[in-house]
Protein backbone atom coordinates (compact mmCIF):
# COMPACT_ATOMS: atom_id res chain seq x y z
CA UNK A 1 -39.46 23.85 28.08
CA UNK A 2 -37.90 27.27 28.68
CA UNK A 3 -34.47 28.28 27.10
CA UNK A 4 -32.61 31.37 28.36
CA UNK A 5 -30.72 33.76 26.75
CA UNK A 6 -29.11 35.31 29.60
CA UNK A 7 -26.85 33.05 31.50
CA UNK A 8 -27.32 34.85 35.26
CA UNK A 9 -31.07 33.57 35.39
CA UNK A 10 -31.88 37.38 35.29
CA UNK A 11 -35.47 38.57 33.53
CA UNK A 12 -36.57 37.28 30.18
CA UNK A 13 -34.96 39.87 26.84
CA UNK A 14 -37.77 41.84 25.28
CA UNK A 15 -37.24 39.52 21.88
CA UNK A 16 -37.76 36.21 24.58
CA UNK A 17 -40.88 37.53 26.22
CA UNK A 18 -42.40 38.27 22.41
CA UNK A 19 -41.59 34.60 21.45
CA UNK A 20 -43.10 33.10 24.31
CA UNK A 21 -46.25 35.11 24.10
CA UNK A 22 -46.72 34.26 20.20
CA UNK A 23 -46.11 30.28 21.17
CA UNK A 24 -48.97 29.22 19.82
CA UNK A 25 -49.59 31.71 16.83
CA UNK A 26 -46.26 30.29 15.71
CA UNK A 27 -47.29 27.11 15.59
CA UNK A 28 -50.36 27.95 13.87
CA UNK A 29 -48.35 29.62 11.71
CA UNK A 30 -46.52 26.27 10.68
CA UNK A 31 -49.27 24.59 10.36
CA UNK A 32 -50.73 26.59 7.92
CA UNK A 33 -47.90 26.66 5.84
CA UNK A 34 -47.36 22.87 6.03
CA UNK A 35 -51.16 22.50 4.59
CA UNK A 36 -49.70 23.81 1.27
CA UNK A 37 -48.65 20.78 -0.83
CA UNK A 38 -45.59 22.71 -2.39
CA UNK A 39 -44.50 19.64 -4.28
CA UNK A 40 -41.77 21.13 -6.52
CA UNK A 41 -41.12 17.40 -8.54
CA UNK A 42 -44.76 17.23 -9.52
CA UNK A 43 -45.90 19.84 -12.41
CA UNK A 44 -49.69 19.16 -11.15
CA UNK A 45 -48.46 21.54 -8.07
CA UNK A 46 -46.51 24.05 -9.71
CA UNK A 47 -49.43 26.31 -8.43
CA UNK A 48 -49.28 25.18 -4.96
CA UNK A 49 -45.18 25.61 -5.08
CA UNK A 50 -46.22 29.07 -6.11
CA UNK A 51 -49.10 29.53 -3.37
CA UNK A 52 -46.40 28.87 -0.62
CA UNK A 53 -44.27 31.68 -2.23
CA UNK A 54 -46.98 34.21 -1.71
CA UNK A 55 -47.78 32.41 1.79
CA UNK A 56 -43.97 32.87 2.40
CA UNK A 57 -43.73 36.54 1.07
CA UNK A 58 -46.98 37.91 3.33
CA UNK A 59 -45.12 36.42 6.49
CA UNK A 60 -42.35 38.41 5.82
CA UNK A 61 -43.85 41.60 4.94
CA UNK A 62 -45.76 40.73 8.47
CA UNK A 63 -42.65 40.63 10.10
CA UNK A 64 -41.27 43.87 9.49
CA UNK A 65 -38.87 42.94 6.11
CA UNK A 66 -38.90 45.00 3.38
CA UNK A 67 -38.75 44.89 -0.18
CA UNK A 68 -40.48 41.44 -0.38
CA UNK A 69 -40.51 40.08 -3.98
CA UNK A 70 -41.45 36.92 -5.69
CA UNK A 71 -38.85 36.45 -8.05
CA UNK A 72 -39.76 34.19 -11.94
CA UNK A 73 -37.53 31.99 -12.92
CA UNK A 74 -37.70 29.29 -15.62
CA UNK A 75 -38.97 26.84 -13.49
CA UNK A 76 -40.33 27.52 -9.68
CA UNK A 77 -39.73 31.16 -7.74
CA UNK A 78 -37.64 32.82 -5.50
CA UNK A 79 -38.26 35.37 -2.59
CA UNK A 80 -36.13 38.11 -1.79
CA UNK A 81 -36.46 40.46 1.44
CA UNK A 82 -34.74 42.83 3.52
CA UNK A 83 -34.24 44.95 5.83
CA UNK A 84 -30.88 47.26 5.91
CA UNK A 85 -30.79 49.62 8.15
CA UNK A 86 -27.68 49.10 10.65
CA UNK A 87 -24.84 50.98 8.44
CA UNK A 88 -21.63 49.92 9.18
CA UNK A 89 -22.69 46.35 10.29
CA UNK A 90 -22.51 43.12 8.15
CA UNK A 91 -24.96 41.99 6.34
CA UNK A 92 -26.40 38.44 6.62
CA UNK A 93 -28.24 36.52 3.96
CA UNK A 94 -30.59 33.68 5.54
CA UNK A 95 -31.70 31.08 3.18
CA UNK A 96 -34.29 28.26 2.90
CA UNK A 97 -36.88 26.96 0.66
CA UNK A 98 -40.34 26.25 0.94
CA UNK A 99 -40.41 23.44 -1.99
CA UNK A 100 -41.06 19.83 -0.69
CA UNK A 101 -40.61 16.23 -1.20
CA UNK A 102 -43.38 14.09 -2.84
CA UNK A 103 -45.07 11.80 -0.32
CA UNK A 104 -45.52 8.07 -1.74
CA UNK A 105 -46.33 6.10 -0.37
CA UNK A 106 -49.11 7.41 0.83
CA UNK A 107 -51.00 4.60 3.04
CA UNK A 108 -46.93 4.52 5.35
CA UNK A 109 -48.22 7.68 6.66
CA UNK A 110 -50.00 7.76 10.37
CA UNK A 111 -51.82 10.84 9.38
CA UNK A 112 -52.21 12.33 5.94
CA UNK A 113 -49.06 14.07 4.82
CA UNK A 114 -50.68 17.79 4.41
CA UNK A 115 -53.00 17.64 7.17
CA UNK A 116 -50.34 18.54 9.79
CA UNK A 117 -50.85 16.36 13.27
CA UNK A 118 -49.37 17.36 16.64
CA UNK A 119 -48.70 14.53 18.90
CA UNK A 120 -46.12 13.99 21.54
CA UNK A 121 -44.56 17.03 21.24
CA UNK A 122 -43.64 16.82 17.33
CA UNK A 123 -45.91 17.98 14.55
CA UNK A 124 -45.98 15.67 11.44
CA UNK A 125 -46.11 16.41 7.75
CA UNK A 126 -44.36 16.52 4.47
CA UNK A 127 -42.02 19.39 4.89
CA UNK A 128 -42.12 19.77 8.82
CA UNK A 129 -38.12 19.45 9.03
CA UNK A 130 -36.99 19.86 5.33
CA UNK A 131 -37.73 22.72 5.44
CA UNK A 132 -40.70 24.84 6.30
CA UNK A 133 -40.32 24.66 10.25
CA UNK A 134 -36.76 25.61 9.81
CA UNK A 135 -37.28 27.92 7.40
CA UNK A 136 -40.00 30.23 9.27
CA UNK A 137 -38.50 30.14 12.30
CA UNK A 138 -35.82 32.49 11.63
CA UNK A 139 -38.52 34.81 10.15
CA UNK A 140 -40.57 34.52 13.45
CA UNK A 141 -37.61 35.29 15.46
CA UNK A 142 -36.83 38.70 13.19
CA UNK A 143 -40.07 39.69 13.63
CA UNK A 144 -39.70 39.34 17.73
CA UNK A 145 -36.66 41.51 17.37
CA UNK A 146 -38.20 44.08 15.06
CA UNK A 147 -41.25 44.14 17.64
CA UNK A 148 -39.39 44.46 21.06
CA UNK A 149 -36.64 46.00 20.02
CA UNK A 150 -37.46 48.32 17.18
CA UNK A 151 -34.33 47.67 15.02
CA UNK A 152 -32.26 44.76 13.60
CA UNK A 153 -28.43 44.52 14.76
CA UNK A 154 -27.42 43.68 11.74
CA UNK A 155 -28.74 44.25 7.83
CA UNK A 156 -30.61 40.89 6.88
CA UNK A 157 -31.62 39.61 3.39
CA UNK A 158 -33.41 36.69 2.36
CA UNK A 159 -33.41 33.82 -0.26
CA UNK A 160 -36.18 31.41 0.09
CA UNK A 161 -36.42 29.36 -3.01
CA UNK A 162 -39.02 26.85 -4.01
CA UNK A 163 -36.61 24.42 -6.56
CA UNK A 164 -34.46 23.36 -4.00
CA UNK A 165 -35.61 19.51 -3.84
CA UNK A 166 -35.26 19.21 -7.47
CA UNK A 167 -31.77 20.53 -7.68
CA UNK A 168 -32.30 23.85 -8.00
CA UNK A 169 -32.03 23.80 -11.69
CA UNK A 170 -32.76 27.80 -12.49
CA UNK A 171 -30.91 28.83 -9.33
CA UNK A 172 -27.24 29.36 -10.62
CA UNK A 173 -28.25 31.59 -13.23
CA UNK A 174 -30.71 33.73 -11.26
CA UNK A 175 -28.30 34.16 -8.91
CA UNK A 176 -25.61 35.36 -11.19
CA UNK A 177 -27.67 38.20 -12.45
CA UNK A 178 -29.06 38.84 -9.61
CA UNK A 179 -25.72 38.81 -7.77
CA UNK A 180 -25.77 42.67 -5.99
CA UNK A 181 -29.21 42.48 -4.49
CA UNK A 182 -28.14 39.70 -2.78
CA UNK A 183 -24.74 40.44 -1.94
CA UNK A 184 -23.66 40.08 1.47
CA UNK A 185 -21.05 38.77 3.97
CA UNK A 186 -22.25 36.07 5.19
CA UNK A 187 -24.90 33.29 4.15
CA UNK A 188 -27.00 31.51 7.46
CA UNK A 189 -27.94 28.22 5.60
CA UNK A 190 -31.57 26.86 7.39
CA UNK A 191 -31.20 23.99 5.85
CA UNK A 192 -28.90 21.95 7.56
CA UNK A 193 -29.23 20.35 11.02
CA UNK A 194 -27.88 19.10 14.46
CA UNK A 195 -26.60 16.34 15.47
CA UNK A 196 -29.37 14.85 18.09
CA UNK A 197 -31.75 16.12 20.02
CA UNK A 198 -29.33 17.48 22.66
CA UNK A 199 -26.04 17.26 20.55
CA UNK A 200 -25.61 20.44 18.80
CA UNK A 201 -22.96 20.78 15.88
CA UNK A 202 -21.31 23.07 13.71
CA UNK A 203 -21.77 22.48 10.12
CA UNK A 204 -17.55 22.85 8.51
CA UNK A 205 -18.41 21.37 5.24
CA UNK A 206 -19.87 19.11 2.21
CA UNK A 207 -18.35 16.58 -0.04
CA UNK A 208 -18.62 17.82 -3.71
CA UNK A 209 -20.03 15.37 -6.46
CA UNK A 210 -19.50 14.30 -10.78
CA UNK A 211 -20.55 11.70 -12.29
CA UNK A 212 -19.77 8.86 -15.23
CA UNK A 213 -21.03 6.53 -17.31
CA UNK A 214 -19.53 3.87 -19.28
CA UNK A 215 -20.15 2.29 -22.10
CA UNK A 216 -19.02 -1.06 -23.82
CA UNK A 217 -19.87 -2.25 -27.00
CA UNK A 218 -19.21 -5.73 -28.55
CA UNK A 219 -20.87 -7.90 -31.50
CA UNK A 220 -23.72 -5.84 -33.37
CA UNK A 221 -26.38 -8.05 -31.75
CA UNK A 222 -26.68 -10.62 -28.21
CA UNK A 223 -25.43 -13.88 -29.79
CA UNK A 224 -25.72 -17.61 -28.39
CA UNK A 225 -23.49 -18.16 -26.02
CA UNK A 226 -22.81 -21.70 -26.95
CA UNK A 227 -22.22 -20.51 -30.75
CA UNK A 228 -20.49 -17.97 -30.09
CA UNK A 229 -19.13 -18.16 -26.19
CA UNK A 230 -15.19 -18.28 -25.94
CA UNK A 231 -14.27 -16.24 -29.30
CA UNK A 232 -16.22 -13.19 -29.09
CA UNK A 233 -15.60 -10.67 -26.80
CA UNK A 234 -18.55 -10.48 -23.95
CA UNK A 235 -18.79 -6.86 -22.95
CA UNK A 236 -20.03 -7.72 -19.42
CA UNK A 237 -16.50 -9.37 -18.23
CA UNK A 238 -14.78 -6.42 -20.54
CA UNK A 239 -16.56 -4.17 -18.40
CA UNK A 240 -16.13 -6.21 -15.30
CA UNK A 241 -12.45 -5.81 -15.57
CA UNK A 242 -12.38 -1.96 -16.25
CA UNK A 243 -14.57 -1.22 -12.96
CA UNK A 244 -12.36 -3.23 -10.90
CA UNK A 245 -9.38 -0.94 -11.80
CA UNK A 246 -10.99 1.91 -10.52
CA UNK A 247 -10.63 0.50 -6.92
CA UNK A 248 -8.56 -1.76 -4.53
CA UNK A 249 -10.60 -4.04 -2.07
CA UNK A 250 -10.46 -1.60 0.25
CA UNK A 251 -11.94 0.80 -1.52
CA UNK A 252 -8.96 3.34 -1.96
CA UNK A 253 -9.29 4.66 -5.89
CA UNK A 254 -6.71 3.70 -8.40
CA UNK A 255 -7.11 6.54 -10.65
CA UNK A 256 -3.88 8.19 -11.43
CA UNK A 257 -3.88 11.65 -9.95
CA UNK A 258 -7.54 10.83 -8.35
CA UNK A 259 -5.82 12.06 -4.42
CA UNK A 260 -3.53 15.04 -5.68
CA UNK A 261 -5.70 17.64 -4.90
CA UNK A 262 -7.18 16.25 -1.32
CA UNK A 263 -6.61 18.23 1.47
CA UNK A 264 -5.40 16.08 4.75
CA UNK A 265 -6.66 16.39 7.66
CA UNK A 266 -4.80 18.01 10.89
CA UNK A 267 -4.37 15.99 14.00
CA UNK A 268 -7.19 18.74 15.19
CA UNK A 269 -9.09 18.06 12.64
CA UNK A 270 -8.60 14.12 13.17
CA UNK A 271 -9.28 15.06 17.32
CA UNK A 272 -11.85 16.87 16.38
CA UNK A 273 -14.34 14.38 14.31
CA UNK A 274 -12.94 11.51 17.00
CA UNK A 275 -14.91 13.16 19.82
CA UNK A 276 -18.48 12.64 17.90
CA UNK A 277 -20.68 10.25 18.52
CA UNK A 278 -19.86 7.97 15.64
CA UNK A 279 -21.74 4.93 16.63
CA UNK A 280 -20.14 2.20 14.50
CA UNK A 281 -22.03 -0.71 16.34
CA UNK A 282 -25.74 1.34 16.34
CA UNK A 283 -24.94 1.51 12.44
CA UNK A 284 -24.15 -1.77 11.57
CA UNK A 285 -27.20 -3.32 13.39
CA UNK A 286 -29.49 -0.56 11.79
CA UNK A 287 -28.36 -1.79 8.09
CA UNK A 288 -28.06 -5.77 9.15
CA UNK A 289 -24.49 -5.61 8.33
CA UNK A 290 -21.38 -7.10 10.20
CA UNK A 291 -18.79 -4.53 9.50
CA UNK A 292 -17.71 -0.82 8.10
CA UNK A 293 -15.06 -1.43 5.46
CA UNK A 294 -13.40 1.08 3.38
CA UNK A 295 -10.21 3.09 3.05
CA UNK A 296 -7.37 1.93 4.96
CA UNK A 297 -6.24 4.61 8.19
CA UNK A 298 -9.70 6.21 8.24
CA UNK A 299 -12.39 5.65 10.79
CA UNK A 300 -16.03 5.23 8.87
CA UNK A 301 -16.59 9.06 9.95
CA UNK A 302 -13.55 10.45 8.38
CA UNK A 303 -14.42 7.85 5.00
CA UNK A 304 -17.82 9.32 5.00
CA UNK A 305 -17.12 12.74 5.94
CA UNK A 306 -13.51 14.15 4.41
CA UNK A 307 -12.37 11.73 2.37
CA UNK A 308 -13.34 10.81 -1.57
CA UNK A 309 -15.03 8.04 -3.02
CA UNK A 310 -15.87 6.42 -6.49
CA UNK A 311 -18.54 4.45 -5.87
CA UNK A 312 -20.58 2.25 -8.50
CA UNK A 313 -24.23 3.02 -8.97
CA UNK A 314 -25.59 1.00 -11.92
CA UNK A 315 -24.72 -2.00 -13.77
CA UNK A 316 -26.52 -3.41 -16.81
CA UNK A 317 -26.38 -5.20 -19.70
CA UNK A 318 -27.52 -8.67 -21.12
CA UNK A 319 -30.42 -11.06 -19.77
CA UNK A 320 -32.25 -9.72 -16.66
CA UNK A 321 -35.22 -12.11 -16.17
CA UNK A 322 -35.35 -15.10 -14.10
CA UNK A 323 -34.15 -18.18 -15.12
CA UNK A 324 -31.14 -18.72 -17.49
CA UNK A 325 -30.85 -17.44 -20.82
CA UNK A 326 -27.96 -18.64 -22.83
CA UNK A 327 -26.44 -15.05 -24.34
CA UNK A 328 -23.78 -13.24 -24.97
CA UNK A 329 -24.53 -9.44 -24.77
CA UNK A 330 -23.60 -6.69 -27.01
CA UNK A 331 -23.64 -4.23 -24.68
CA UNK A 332 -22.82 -3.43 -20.81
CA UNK A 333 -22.92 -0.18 -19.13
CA UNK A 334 -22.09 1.06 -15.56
CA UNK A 335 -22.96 4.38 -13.86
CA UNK A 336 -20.08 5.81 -11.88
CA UNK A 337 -20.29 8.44 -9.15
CA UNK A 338 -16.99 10.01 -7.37
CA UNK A 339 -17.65 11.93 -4.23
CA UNK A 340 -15.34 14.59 -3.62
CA UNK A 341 -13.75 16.71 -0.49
CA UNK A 342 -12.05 20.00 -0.33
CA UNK A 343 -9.37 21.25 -3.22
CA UNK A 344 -10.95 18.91 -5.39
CA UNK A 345 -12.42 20.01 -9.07
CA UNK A 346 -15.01 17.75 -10.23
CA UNK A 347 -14.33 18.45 -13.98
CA UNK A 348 -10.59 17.44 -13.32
CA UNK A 349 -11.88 14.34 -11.51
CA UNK A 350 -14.22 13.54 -14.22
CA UNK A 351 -11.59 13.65 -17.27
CA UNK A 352 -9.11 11.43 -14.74
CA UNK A 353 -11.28 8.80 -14.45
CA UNK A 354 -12.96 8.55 -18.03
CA UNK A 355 -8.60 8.92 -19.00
CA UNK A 356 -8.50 5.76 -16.99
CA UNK A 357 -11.42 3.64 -18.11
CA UNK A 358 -9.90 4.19 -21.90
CA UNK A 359 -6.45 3.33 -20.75
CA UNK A 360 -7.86 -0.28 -19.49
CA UNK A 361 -6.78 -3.09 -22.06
CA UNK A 362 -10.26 -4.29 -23.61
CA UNK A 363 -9.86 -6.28 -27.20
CA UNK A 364 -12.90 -7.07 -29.03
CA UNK A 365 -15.21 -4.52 -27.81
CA UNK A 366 -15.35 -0.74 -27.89
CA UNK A 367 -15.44 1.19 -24.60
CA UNK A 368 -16.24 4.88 -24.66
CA UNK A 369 -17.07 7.11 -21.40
CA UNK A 370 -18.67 10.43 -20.65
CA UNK A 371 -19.52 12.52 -18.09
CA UNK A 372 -23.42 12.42 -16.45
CA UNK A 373 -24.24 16.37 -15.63
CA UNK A 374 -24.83 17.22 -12.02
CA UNK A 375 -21.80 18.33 -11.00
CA UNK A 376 -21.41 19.94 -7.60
CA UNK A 377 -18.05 21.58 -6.26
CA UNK A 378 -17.14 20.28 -2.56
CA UNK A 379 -17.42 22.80 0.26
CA UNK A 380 -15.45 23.45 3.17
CA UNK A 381 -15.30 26.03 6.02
CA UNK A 382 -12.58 26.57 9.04
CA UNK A 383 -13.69 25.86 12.38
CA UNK A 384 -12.33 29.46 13.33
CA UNK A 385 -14.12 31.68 11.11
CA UNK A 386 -16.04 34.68 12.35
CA UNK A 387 -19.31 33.00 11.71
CA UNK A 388 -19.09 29.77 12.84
CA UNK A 389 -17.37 31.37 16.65
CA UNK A 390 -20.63 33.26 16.80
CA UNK A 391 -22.91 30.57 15.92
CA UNK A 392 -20.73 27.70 17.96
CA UNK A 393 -20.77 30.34 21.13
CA UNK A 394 -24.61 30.75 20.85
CA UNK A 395 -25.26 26.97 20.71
CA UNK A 396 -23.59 26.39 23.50
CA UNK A 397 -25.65 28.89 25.45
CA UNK A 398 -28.50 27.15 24.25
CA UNK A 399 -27.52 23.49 24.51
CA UNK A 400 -25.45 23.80 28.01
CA UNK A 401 -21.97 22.31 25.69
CA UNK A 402 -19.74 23.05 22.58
CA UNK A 403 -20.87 21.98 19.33
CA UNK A 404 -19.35 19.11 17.98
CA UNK A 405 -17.50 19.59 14.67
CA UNK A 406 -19.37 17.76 11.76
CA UNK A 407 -19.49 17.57 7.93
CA UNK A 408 -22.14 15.98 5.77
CA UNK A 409 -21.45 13.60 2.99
CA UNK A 410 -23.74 14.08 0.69
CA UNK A 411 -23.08 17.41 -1.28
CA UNK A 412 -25.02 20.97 -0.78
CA UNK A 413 -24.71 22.85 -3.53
CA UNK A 414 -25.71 26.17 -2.92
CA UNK A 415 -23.02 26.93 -0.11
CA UNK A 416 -20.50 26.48 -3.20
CA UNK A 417 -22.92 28.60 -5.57
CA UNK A 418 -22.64 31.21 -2.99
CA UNK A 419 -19.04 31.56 -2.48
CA UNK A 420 -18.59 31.82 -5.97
CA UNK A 421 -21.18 34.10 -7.26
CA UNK A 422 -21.31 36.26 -4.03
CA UNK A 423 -17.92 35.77 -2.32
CA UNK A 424 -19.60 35.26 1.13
CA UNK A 425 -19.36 31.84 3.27
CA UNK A 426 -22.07 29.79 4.15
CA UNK A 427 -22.50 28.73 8.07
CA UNK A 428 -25.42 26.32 8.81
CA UNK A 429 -28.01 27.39 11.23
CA UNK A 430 -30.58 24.88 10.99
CA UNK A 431 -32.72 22.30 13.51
CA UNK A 432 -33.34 19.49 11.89
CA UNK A 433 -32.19 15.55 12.89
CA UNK A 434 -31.71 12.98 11.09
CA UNK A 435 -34.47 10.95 12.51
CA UNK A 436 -36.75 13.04 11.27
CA UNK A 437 -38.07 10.85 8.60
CA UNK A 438 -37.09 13.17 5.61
CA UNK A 439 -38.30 12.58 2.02
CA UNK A 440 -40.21 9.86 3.81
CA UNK A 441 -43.45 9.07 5.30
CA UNK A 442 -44.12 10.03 8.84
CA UNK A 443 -42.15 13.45 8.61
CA UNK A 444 -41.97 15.24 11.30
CA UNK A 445 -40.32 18.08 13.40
CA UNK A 446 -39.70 18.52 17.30
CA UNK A 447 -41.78 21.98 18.92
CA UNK A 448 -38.26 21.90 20.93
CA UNK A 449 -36.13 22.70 17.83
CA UNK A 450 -38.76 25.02 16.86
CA UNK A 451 -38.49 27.04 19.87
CA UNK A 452 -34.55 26.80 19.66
CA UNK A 453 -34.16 27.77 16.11
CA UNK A 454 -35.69 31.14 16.58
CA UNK A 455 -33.73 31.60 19.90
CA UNK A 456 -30.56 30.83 18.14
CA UNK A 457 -31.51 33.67 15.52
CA UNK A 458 -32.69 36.14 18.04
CA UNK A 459 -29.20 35.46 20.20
CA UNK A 460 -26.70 35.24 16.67
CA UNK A 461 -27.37 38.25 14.99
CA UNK A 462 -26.31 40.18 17.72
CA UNK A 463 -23.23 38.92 18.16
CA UNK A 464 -22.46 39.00 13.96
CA UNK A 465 -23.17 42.97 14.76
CA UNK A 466 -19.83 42.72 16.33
CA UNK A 467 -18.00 41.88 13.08
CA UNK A 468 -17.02 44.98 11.11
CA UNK A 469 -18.38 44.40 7.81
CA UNK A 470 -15.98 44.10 5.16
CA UNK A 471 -17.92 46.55 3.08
């Protein structure tokens, strides 16, 4: 495969002739790195999460950055790096992390999970996609610049943390006090991804997240049902009835004051997710499932991707074993999660809805609701802003068309944490895809996106030099 930076067919940049000449040092490079089992939910490799930090740091004093640092925290570290030297320019903040997913089951795997296989032009292992490929490659592609060009358009930092698939936990506070040596103007997230192989996207937001759980309590102990069945309150149909107030059958919420807040979409906006590849048909045969339902006037990619949710996680309560067993509970519970879009504030959603579960009529039995932490604040960027034009005009060199416009519906919280704490956006500059079998066995990551991920860094910067930094 070659990609071009220049669009006239004209001689390879200095930064493209590096890259191709380091090919397959790059790769070894990633496959060294992958060989680290930096498995931040297991304490047995705390030391090996901390091994990939010092792998991570060498690289980038390799590369040219300066200033490398692994940073303590409570829990895992965090690297810091820079290199400033283009006054007047903005500066960018790239971030990653180098923590990975465990890898049960093990015997799903084709090839052991840190012993990093090549085959058919993908290389395979725990942390390929999410996120060591994507991750490095932006430090490969400094280094080319640094090398053939002698000088960075733009002042770079980096955050590579090794906590983020465990939440980042220590991450909000570090970054608070740590909040001028990593200001900047803009964040390049490489942890996000396209949309296929040969359908890039722009990343223009997240959903935000909060969570409840609720509680009902009857008699002081399970009772016959045949003793006691028809005059005591059973806290299963009590509960029953409050979670089917939270929703109509088409899944729009019932909370009072749940949809204040929410943003609408523009008929742009509307145009705009219509023309993705949404394949409604693909998704229903994938899950064995006859149709999409949900909120009335919204397609499933709107529902999934700008609109909010309460959705019901866990039920329990009474006799779970097989068979019958003749009892009336004392106790149900249900765990409630509301996923949220832009304007939204999850602490405002989270006293709504508990308002409403104690509002519900429930006699004989005592309902009480609270919040489950884990709160994340939804995240949203405009289409037209200065980073996302530069990054959507350099895909499109790469790619040969526009980026589509997409949003994720899960929740990312560290483009929030980074608005807040360091007042800069967050634009997503990442490779992978979703079939890329993440937190699952058989990971893996395409040499293609390799090679375009540290094009796409090589060809950005230069064109973020063009934005007068609003320092």
């Amino acid at each position: 495969m070659r990609l071009r930076s220049n669009e006239g067919g004209g001689s390879m940049a200095g930064w493209e002739a590096y890259l191709e000449a380091h090919k397959a040092q790059y790769l070894e490079e990633l496959i060294e790195l992958l060989r680290i089992p930096s498995i931040s939910a297991l304490p047995e490799h705390a030391a090996d999460v901390q091994h990939a930090a010092e792998w991570v740091a060498r690289r980038l004093t390799a590369a040219g950055l300066e200033h490398v640092r692994i940073m303590l925290t409570p829990g895992h570290p965090v690297l810091y790096a820079d290199h400033l030297h283009a006054p007047g320019k903005p500066t960018i903040l790239i971030y990653g992390h180098f923590d990975v997913q465990p890898v049960d089951p093990v015997a799903l795997w084709t090839s052991p999970p840190f012993e990093p296989a090549v085959r058919d032009g993908r290389v395979y292992a725990r942390g390929a996609s999410d996120n060591k490929g994507n991750v490095l490659a932006p430090i490969q592609a400094l280094e080319a610049l640094l090398r053939a060009e002698g000088a960075l358009p733009v002042n770079v930092k980096f955050l590579i943390e090794g906590q983020e698939e465990i939440g980042s936990p220590d991450v909000p506070d570090f970054l608070a006090v740590n909040r001028d040596l990593y200001a900047c103007d803009l964040v390049l997230n490489a942890d996000t991804g396209q949309l296929g192989e040969e359908e890039p996207a722009l990343f223009l937001g997240a959903r935000g997240l909060c969570a409840v759980q609720v509680d009902v309590r009857g008699p002081n102990q399970d009772l016959h049902s045949g003793t006691f069945g028809g005059a005591v309150a059973n806290p299963i149909h009590a509960l029953v009835r409050i979670l089917d107030s939270l929703r109509d059958a088409q899944g729009k919420v019932l909370v009072p004051g749940f949809y204040d807040r929410v943003r609408e979409l523009t008929a742009e906006e509307r145009q705009a997710i219509a023309a993705v590849p949404y394949h409604e048909s693909a998704i229903t045969t994938r899950l064995d499932v006859e149709v999409l339902p949900g909120e009335a006037g919204y397609t499933p990619a709107e529902r999934v991707w700008v609109r909010p949710t309460l959705e019901l996680n866990g039920i329990w309560g009474g006799f779970q074993g097989e068979g019958a067993k003749t009892v009336l509970p004392s106790e149900a519970h249900a765990k409630i999660t509301c996923r949220l879009v832009a304007n939204q504030d999850p602490g405002e959603i989270v006293q709504l809805v508990i308002d409403h579960i104690q509002r519900q009529p429930a006699p004989g039995v005592q309902v009480a609701a609270h919040e489950i932490p884990g709160q994340a604040i939804p995240y949203a960027i405009d289409a037209d802003h200065w980073g996302n034009i530069a990054v959507a005009g350099v895909l499109e060199r790469i790619y040969g068309k526009a980026p589509y416009h997409i949003r994720t519906g899960g929740s990312i919280p560290v483009c929030t944490l980074f608005g807040q704490i360091l007042h800069a956006p967050t634009i997503g500059l990442g490779f992978g895809l979703d079939d890329e079998n993440l937190h699952a066995p058989d990971e893996f990551w395409r040499l293609k996106s390799l090679e375009r991920s540290r094009m796409a860094y090589c060809m950005v910067l230069p064109v973020l030099a063009e934005q007068t930094s609003p320092a």
